[in-house]
C-alpha atoms as a PDB file:
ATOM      1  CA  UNK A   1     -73.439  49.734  21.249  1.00  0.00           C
ATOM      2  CA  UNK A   2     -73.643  51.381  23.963  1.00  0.00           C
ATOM      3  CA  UNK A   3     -75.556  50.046  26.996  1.00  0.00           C
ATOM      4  CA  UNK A   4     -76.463  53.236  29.284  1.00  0.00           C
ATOM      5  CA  UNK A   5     -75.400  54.295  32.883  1.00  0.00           C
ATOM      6  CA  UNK A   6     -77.172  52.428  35.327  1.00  0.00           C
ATOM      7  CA  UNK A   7     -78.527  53.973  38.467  1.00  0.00           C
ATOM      8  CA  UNK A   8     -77.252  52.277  42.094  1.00  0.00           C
ATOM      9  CA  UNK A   9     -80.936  52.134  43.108  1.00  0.00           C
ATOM     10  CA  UNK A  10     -82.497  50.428  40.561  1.00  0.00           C
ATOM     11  CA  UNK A  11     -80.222  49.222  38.142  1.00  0.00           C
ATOM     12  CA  UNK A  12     -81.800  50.717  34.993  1.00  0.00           C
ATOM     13  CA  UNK A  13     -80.801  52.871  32.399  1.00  0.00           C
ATOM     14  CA  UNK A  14     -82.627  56.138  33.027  1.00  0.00           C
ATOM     15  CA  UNK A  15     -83.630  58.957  30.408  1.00  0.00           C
ATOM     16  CA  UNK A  16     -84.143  62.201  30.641  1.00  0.00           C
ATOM     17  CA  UNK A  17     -87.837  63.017  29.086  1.00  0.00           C
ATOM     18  CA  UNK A  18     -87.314  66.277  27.276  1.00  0.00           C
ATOM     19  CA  UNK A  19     -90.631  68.131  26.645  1.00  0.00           C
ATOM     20  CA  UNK A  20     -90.767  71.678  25.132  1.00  0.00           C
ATOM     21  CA  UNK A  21     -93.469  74.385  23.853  1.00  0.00           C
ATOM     22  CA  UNK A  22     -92.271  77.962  22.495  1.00  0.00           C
ATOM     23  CA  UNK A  23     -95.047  80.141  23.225  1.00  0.00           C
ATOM     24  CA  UNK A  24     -96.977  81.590  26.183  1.00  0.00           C
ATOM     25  CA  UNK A  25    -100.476  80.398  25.393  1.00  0.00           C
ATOM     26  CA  UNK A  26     -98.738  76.723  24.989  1.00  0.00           C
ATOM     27  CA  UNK A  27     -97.522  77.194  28.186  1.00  0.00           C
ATOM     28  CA  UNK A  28    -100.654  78.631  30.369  1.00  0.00           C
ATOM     29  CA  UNK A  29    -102.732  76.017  28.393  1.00  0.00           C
ATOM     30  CA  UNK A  30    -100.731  73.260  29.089  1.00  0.00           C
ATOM     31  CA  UNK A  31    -101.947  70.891  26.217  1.00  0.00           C
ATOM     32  CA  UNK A  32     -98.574  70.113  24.502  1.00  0.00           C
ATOM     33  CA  UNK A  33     -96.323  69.787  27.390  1.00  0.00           C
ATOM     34  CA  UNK A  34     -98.871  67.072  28.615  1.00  0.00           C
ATOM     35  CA  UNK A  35     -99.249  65.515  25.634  1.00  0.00           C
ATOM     36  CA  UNK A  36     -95.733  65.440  24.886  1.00  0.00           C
ATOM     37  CA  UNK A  37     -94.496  64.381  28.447  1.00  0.00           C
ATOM     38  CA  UNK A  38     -97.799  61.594  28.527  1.00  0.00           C
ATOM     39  CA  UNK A  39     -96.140  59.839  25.214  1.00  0.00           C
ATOM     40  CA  UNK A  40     -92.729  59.925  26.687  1.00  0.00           C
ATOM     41  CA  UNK A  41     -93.551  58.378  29.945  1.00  0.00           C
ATOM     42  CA  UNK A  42     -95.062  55.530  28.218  1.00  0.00           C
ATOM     43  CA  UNK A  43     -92.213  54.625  26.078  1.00  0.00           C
ATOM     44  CA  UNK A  44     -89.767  55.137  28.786  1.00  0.00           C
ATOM     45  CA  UNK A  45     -91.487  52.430  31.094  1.00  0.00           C
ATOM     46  CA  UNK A  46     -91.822  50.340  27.872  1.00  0.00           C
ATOM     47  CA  UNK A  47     -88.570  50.401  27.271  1.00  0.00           C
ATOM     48  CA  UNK A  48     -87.841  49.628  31.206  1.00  0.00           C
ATOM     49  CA  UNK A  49     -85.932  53.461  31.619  1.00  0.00           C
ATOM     50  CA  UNK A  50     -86.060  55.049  34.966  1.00  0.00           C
ATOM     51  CA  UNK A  51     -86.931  58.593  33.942  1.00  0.00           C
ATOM     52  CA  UNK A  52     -87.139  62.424  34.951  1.00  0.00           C
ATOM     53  CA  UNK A  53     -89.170  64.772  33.234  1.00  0.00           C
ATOM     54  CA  UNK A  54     -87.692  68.135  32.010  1.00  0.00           C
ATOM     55  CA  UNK A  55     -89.828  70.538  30.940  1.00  0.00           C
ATOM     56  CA  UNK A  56     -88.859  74.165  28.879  1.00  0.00           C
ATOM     57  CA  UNK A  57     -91.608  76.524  29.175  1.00  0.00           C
ATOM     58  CA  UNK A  58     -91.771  78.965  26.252  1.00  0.00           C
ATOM     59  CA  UNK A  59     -88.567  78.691  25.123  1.00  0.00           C
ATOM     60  CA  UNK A  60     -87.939  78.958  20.840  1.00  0.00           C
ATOM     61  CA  UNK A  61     -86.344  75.538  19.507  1.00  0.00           C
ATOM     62  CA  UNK A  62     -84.182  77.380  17.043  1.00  0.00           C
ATOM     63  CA  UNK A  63     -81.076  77.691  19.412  1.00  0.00           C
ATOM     64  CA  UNK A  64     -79.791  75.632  22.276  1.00  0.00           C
ATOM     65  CA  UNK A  65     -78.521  78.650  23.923  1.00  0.00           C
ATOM     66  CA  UNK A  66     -81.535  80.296  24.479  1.00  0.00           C
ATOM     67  CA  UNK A  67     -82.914  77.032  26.652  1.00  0.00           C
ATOM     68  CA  UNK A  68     -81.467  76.816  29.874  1.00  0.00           C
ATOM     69  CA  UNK A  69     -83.248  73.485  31.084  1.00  0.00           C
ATOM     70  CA  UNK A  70     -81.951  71.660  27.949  1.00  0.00           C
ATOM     71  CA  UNK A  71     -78.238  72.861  28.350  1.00  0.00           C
ATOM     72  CA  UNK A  72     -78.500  71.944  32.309  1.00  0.00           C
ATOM     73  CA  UNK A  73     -80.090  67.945  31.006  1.00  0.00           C
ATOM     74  CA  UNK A  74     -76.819  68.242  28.577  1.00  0.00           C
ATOM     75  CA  UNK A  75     -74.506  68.925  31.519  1.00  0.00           C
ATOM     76  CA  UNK A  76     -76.062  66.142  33.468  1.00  0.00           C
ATOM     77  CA  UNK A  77     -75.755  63.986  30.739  1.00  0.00           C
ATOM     78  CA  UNK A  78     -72.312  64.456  30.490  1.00  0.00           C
ATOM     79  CA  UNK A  79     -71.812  63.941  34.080  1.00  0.00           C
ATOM     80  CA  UNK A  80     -73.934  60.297  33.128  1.00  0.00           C
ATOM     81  CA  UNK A  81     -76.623  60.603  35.238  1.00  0.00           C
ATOM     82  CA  UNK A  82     -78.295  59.092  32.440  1.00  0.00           C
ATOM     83  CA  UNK A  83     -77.898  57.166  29.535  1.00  0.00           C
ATOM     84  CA  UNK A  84     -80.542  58.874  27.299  1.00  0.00           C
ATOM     85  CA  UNK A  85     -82.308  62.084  25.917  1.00  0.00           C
ATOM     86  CA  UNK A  86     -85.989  61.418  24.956  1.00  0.00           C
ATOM     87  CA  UNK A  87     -88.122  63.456  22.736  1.00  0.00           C
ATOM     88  CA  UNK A  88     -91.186  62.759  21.333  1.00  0.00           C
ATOM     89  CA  UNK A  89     -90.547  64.663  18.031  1.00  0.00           C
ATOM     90  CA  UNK A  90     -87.247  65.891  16.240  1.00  0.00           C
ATOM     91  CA  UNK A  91     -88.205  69.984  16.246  1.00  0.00           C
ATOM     92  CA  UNK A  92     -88.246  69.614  19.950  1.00  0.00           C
ATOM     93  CA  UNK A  93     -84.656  68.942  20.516  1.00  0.00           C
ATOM     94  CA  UNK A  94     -83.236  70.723  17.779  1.00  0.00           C
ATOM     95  CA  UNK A  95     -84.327  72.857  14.739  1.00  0.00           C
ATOM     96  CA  UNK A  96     -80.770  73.462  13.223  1.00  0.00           C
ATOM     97  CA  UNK A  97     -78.379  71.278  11.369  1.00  0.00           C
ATOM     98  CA  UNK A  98     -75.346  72.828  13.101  1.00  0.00           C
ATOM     99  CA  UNK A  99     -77.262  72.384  16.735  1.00  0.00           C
ATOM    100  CA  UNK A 100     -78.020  69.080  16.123  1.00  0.00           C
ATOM    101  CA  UNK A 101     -74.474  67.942  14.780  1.00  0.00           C
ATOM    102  CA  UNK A 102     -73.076  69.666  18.165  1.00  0.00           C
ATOM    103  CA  UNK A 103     -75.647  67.135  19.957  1.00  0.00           C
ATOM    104  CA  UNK A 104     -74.582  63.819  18.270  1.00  0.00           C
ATOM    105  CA  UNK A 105     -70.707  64.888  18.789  1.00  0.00           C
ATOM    106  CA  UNK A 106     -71.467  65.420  22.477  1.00  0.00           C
ATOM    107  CA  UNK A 107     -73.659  62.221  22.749  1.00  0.00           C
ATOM    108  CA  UNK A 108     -70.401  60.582  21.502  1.00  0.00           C
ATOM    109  CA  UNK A 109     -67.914  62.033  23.774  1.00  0.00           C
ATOM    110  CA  UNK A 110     -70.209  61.524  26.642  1.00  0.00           C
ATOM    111  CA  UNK A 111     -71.183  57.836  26.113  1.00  0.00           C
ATOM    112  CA  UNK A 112     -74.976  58.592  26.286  1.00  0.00           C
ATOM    113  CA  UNK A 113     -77.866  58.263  22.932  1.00  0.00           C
ATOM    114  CA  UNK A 114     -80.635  60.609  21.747  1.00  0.00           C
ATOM    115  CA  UNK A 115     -83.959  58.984  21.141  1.00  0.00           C
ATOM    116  CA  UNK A 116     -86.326  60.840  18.910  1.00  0.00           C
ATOM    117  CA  UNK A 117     -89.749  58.931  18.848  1.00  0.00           C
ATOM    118  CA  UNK A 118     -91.181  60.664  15.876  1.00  0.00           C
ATOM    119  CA  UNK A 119     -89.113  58.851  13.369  1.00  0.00           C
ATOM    120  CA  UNK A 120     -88.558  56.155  15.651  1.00  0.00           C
ATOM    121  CA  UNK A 121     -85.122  56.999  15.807  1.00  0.00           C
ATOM    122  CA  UNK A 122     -82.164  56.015  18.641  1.00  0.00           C
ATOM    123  CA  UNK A 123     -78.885  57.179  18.001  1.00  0.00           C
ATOM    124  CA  UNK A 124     -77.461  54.168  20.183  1.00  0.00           C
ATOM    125  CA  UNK A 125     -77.128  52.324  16.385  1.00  0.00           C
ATOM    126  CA  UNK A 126     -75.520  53.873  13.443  1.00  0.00           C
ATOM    127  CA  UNK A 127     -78.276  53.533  11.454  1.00  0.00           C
ATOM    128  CA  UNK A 128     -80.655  55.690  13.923  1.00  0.00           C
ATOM    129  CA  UNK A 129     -77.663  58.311  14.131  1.00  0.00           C
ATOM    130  CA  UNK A 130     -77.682  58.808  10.224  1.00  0.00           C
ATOM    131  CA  UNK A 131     -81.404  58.837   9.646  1.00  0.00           C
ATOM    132  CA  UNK A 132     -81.575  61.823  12.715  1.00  0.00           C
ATOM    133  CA  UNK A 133     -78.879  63.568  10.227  1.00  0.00           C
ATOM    134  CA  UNK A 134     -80.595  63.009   7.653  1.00  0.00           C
ATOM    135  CA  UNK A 135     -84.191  64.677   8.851  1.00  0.00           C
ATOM    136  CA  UNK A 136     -82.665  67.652  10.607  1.00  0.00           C
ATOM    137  CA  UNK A 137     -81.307  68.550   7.020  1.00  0.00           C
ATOM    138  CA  UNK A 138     -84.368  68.274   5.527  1.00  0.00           C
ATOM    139  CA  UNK A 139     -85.995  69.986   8.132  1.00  0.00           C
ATOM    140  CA  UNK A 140     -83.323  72.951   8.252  1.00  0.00           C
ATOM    141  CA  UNK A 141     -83.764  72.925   4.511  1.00  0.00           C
ATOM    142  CA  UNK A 142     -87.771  73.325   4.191  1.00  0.00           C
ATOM    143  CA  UNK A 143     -87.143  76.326   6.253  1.00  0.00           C
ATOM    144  CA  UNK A 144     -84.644  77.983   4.349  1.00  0.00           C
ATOM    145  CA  UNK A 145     -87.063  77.720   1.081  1.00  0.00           C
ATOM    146  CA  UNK A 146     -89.757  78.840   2.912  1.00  0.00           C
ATOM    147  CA  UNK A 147     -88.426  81.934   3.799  1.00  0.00           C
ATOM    148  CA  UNK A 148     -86.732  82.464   0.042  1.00  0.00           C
ATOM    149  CA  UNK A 149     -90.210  82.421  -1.073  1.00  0.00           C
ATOM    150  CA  UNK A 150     -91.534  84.724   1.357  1.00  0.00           C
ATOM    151  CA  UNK A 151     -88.987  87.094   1.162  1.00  0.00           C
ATOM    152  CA  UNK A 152     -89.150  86.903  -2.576  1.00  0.00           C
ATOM    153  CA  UNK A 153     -93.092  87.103  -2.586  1.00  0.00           C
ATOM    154  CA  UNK A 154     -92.713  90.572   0.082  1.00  0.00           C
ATOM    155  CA  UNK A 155     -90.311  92.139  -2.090  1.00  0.00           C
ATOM    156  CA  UNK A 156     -92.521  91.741  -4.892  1.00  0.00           C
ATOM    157  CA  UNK A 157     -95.629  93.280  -3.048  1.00  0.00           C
ATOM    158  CA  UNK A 158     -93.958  95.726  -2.222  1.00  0.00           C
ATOM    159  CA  UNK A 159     -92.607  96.363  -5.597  1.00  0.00           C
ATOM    160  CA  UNK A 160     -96.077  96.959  -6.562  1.00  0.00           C
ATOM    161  CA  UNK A 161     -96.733  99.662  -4.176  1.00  0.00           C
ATOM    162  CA  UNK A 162     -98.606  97.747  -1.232  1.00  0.00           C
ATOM    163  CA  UNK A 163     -98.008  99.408   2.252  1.00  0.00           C
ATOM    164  CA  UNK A 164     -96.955  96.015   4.215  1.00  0.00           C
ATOM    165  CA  UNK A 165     -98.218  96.148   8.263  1.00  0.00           C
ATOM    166  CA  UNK A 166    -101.360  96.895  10.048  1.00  0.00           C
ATOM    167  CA  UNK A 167    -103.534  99.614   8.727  1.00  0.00           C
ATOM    168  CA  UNK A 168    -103.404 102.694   9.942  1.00  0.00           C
ATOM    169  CA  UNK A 169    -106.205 103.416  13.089  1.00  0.00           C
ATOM    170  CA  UNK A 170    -106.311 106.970  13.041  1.00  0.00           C
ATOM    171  CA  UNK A 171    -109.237 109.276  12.826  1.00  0.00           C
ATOM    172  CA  UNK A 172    -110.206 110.866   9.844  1.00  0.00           C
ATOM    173  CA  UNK A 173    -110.039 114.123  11.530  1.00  0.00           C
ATOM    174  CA  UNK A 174    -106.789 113.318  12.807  1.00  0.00           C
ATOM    175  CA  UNK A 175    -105.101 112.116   9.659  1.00  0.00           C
ATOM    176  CA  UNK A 176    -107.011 115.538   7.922  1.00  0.00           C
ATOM    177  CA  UNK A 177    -104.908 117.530  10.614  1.00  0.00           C
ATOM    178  CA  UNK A 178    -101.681 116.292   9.579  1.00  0.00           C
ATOM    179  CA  UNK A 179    -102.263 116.385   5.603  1.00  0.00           C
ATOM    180  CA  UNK A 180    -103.496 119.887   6.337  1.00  0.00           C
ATOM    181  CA  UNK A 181    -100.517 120.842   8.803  1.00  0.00           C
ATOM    182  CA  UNK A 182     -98.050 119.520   6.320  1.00  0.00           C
ATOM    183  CA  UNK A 183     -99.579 121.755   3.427  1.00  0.00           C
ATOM    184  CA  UNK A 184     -98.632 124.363   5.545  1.00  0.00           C
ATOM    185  CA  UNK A 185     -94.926 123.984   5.083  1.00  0.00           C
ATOM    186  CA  UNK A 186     -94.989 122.349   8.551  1.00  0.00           C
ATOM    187  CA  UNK A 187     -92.135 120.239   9.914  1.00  0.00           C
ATOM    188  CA  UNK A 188     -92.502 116.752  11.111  1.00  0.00           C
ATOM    189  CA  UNK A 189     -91.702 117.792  14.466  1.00  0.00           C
ATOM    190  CA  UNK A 190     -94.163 120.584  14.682  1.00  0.00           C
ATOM    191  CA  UNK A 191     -96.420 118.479  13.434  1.00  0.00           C
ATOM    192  CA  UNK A 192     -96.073 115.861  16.197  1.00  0.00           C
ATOM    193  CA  UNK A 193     -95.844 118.806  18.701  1.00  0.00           C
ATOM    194  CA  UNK A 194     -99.085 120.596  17.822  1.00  0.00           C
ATOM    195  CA  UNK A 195    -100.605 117.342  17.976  1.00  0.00           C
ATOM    196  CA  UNK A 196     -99.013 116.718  21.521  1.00  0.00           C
ATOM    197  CA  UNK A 197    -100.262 120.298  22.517  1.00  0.00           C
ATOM    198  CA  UNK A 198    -103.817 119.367  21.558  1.00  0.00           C
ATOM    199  CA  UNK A 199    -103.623 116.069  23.563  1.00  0.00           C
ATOM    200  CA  UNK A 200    -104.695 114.098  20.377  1.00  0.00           C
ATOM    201  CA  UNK A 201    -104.008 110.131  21.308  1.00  0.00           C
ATOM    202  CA  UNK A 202    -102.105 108.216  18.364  1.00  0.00           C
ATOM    203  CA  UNK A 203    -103.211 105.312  16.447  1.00  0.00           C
ATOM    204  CA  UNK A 204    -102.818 103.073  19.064  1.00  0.00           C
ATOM    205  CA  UNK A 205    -104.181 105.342  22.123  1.00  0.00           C
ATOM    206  CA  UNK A 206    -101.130 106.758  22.952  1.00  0.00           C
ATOM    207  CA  UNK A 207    -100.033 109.974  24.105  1.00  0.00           C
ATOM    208  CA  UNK A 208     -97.095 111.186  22.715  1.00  0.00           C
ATOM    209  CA  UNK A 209     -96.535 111.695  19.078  1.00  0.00           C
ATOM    210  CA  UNK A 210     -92.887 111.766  17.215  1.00  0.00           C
ATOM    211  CA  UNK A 211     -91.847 113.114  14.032  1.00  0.00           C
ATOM    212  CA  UNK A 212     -91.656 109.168  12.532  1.00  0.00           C
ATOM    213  CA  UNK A 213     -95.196 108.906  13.519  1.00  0.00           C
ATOM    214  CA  UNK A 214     -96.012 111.646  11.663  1.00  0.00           C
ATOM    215  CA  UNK A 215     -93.889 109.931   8.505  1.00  0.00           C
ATOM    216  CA  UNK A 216     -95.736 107.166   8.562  1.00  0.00           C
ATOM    217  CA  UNK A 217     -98.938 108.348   8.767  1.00  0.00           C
ATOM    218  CA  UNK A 218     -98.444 110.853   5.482  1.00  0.00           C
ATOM    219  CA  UNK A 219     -96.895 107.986   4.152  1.00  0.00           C
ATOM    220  CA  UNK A 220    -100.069 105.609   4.585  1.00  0.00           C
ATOM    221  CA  UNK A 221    -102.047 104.870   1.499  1.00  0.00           C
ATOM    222  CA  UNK A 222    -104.863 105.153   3.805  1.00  0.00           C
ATOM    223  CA  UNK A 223    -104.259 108.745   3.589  1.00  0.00           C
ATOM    224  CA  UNK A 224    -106.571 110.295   1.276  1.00  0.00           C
ATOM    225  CA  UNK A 225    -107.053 114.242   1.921  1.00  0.00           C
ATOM    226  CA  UNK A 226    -109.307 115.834  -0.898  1.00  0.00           C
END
């Protein structure tokens, strides 16, 4: 097994704390990252670790390449400025098999152990390494049947007919104009430019209207004209 780099100061193995949220209401509340970073400070002095906290601000777990403080920790790692990566819960370090198999073979090379506190997991001991394995592929594999289902389920819908997306916000009078215009033999683009001439705002307020727009909106079951 393998013991941990020790710091000159203090002569403990130190871990990195590795706290993450993905969105930007996670963020400005603050709730998770202090939750998350609370837990891991008390099992790092438990376990006697000198520690530094890294937090990832609104970052998406589903790649390491799109989190810059977690690929800085790895380089640091490797560098063994510590002997451990602490995270409270698996889906914070890693959402993907392939990620997390790149992890463990890097842990390896560079002599240091990923603890996952969730499923009271250190991959310091085989038997922690293979039970991490084992979760991220169950994990990785929940996803991939929940979005099979969905897409199945939305292909379905819209099998049946059902417009998928917001409903259209358009006047009455508005939507009138266009079924009216396009009666007329009207183009798209005239359409949209009469509309633009008449300074008529769009669905969602705004002023300038393209020939998609107009698509769409003729294209809405909302759409009605008697």
């Amino acid at each position: 097994m393998y013991i941990g780099y020790m710091t000159s100061q203090t002569l403990k193995p130190k871990a990195f704390l590795y706290v993450r949220v993905s969105t930007s209401r996670q963020v400005s509340e603050g709730v998770s990252l202090e939750a998350q970073e609370a837990f891991l400070i008390a099992e790092a002095e438990k376990r006697g670790f000198d520690y530094e906290v890294v937090r990832e601000e609104g970052k998406s777990g589903k790649s390491i390449s799109t989190r810059p403080e977690l690929k800085r920790v790895l380089e640091r790692l490797d560098k063994k400025e510590a002997s451990f990566l602490m995270a409270n819960r698996l889906d914070r370090i890693s959402r993907s098999v392939a990620d997390f198999a790149y992890l463990l073979t890097r842990a390896q090379k560079g002599k240091w152990s990923l603890v996952v506190l969730d499923v009271d997991v250190d991959t310091s001991t085989p038997s922690g390494e293979f039970l991490v394995n084992v979760m991220a592929s169950a994990s990785q594999f929940e996803r991939r049947i929940i979005g099979q289902r969905t897409k199945e389920a939305l292909a379905e819908v819209r099998k049946q007919g059902t417009i998928l997306g917001r409903p259209p916000l358009m006047e009455k009078e508005t939507l009138h104009l266009i079924a009216h215009l396009r009666k007329q033999g009207k183009t798209l683009q005239d359409i949209a430019q009469r509309l633009n001439e008449k300074g008529i705002k769009t669905a969602h307020k705004g002023s300038k209207w393209h020939a998609s727009t107009i698509a769409k909106a003729l294209q809405s079951q909302v759409l009605k004209v008697s």
